[in-house]
C-alpha atoms as a PDB file:
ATOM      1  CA  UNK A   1       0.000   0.000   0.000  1.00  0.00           C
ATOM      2  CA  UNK A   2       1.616   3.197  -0.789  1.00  0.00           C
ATOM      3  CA  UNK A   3       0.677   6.735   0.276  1.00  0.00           C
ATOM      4  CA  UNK A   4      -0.463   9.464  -1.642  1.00  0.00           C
ATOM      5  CA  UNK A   5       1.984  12.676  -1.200  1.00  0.00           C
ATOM      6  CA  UNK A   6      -0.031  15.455   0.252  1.00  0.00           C
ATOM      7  CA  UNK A   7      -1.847  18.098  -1.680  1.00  0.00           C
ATOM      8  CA  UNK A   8       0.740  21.349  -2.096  1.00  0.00           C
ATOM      9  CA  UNK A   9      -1.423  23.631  -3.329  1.00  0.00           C
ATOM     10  CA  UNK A  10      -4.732  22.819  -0.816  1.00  0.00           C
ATOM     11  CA  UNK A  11      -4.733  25.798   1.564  1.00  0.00           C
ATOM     12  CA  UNK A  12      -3.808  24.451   4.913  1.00  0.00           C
ATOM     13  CA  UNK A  13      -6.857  25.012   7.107  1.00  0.00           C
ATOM     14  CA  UNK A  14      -5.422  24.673  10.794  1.00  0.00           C
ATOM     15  CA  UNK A  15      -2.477  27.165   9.860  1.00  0.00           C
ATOM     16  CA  UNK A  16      -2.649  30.443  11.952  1.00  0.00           C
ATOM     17  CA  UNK A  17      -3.495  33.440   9.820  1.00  0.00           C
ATOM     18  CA  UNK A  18      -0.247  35.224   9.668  1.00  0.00           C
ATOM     19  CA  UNK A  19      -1.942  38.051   8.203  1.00  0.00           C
ATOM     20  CA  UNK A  20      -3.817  39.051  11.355  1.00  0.00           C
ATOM     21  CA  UNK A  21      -2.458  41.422  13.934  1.00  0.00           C
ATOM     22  CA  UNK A  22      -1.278  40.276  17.242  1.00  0.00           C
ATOM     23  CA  UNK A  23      -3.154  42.792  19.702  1.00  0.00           C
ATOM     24  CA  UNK A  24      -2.021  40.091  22.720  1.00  0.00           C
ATOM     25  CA  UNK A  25       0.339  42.232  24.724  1.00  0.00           C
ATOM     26  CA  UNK A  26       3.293  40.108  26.586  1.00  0.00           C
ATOM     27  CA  UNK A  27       1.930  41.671  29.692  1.00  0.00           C
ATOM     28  CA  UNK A  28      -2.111  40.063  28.433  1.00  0.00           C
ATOM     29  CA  UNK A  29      -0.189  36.264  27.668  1.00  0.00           C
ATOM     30  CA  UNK A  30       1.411  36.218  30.408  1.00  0.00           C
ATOM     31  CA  UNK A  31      -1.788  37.270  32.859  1.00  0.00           C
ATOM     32  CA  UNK A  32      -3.935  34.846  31.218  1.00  0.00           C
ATOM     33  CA  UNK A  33      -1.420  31.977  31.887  1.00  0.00           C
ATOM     34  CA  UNK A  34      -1.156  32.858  35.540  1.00  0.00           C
ATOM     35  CA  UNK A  35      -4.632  32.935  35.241  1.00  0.00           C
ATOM     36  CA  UNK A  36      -4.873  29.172  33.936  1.00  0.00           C
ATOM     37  CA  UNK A  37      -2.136  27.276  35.635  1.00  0.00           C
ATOM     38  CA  UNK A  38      -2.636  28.913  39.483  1.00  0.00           C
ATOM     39  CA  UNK A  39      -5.685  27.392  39.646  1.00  0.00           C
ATOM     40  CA  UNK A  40      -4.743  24.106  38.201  1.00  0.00           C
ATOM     41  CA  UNK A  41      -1.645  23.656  40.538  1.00  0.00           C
ATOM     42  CA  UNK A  42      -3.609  23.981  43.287  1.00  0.00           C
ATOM     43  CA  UNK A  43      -6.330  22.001  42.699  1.00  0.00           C
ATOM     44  CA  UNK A  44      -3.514  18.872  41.729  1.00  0.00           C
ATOM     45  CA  UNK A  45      -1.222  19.722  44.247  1.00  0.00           C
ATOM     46  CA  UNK A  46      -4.409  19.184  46.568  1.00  0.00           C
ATOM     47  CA  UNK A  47      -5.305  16.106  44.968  1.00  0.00           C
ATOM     48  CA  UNK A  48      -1.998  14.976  45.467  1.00  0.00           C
ATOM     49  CA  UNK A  49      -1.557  15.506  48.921  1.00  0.00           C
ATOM     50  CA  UNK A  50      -4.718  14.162  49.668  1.00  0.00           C
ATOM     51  CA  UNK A  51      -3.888  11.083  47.684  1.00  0.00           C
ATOM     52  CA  UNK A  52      -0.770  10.450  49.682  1.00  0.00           C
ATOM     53  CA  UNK A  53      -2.662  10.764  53.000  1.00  0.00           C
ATOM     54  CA  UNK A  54      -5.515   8.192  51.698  1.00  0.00           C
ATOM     55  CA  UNK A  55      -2.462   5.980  50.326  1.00  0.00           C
ATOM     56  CA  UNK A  56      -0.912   6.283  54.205  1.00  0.00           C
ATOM     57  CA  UNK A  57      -4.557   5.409  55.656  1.00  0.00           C
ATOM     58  CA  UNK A  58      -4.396   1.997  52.964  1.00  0.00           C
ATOM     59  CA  UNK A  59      -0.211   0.960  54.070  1.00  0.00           C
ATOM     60  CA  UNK A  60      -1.891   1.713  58.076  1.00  0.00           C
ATOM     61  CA  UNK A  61      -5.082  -0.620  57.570  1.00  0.00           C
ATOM     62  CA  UNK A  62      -3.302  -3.710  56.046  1.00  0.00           C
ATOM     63  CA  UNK A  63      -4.539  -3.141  52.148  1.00  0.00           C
ATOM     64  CA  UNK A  64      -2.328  -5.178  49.389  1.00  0.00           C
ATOM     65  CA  UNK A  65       0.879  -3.541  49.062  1.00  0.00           C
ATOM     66  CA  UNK A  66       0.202  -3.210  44.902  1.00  0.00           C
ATOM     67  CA  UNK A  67      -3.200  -1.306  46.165  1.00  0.00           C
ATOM     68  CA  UNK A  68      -0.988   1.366  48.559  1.00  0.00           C
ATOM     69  CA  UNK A  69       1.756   1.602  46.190  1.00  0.00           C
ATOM     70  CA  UNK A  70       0.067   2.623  43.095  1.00  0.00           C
ATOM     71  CA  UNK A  71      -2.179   4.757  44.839  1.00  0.00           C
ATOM     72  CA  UNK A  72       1.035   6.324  46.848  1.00  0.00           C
ATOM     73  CA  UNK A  73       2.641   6.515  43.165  1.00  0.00           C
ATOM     74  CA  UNK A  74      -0.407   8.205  41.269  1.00  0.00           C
ATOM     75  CA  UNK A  75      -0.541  10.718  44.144  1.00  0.00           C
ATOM     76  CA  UNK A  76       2.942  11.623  44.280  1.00  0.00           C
ATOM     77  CA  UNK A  77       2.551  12.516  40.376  1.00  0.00           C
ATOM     78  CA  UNK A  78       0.079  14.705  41.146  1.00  0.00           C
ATOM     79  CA  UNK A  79       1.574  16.113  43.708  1.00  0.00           C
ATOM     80  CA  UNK A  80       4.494  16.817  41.693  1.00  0.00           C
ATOM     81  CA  UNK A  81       2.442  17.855  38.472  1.00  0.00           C
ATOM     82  CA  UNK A  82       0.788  20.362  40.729  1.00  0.00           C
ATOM     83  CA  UNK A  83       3.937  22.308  42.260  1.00  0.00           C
ATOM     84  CA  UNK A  84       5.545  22.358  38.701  1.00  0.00           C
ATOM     85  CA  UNK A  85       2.007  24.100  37.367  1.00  0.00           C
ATOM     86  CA  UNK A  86       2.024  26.657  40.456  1.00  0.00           C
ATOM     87  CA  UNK A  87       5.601  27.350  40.053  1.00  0.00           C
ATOM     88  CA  UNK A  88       4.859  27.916  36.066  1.00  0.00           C
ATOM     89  CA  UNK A  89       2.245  30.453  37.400  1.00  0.00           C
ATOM     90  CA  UNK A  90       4.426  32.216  39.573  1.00  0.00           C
ATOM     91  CA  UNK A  91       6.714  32.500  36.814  1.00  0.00           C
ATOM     92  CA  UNK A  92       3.934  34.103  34.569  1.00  0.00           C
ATOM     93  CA  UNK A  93       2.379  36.376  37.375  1.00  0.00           C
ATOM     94  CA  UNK A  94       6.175  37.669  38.050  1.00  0.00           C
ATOM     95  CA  UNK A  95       6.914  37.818  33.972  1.00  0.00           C
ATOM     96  CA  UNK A  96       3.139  39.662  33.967  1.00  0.00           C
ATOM     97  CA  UNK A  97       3.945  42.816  36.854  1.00  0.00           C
ATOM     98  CA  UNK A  98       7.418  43.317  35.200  1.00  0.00           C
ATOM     99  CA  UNK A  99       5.738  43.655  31.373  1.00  0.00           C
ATOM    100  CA  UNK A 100       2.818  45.432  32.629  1.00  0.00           C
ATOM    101  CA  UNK A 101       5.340  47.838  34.706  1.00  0.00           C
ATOM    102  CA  UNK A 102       7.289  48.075  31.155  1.00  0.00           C
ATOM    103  CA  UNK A 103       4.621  49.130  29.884  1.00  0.00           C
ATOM    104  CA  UNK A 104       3.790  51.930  31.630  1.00  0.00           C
ATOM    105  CA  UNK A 105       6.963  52.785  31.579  1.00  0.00           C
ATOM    106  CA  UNK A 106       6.568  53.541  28.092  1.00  0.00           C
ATOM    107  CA  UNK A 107       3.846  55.160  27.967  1.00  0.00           C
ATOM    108  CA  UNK A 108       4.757  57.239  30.876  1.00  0.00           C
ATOM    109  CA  UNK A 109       7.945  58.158  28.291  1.00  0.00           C
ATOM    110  CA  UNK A 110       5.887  58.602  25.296  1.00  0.00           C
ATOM    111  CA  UNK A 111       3.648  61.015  27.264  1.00  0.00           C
ATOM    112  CA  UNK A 112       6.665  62.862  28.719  1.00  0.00           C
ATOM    113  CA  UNK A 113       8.139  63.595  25.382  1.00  0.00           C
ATOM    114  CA  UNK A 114       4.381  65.060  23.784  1.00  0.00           C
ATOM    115  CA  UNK A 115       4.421  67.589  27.025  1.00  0.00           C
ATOM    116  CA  UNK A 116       8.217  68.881  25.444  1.00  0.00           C
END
């Protein structure tokens, strides 16, 4: 069975239109991650936690050790997956207040030099 080379000249429908403007400001992007991954790193580094202490409460009441150790295992992922988010978001919230405080910086500036 061979395959057929892919149409060239079919416009590509899932390209980005490169023709558009970008009106997303660095100091917008970086806001609306914070905004996204805070949330989520908290609620897995919650499940996580919470998942170890159930996994302790299975070890403590005699459960298969498979049974404790996977759910000790899935837990710590979480756990893990949810700092790394909520360290991503501090990231962005700290890359957002020093864009938005460029920003205005430059404006400030621009405004300064219209008053001369």
């Amino acid at each position: 069975m061979t395959r057929d080379a892919p149409d060239t000249d079919a416009p590509d429908t899932d390209a980005p239109d490169t023709d558009a403007p970008d009106t997303d400001t660095s100091a917008e992007r970086h806001y609306r991650n914070w905004t996204v991954l805070a949330p989520l790193g908290l609620l897995a580094t919650g499940l996580g936690a919470s998942g170890v202490g159930q996994s302790t409460l299975l070890k403590g009441r005699g459960a298969p050790t498979w049974k404790w150790v996977a759910a000790g295992t899935a837990s710590l992922v979480a756990l893990n997956a949810g700092l790394c988010l909520f360290g991503d978001a501090i990231k962005h919230r700290a890359l957002y207040e020093w864009a938005h405080e460029q920003e205005a910086e430059a404006d400030d500036a621009g405004h300064a030099e219209g008053l001369q």
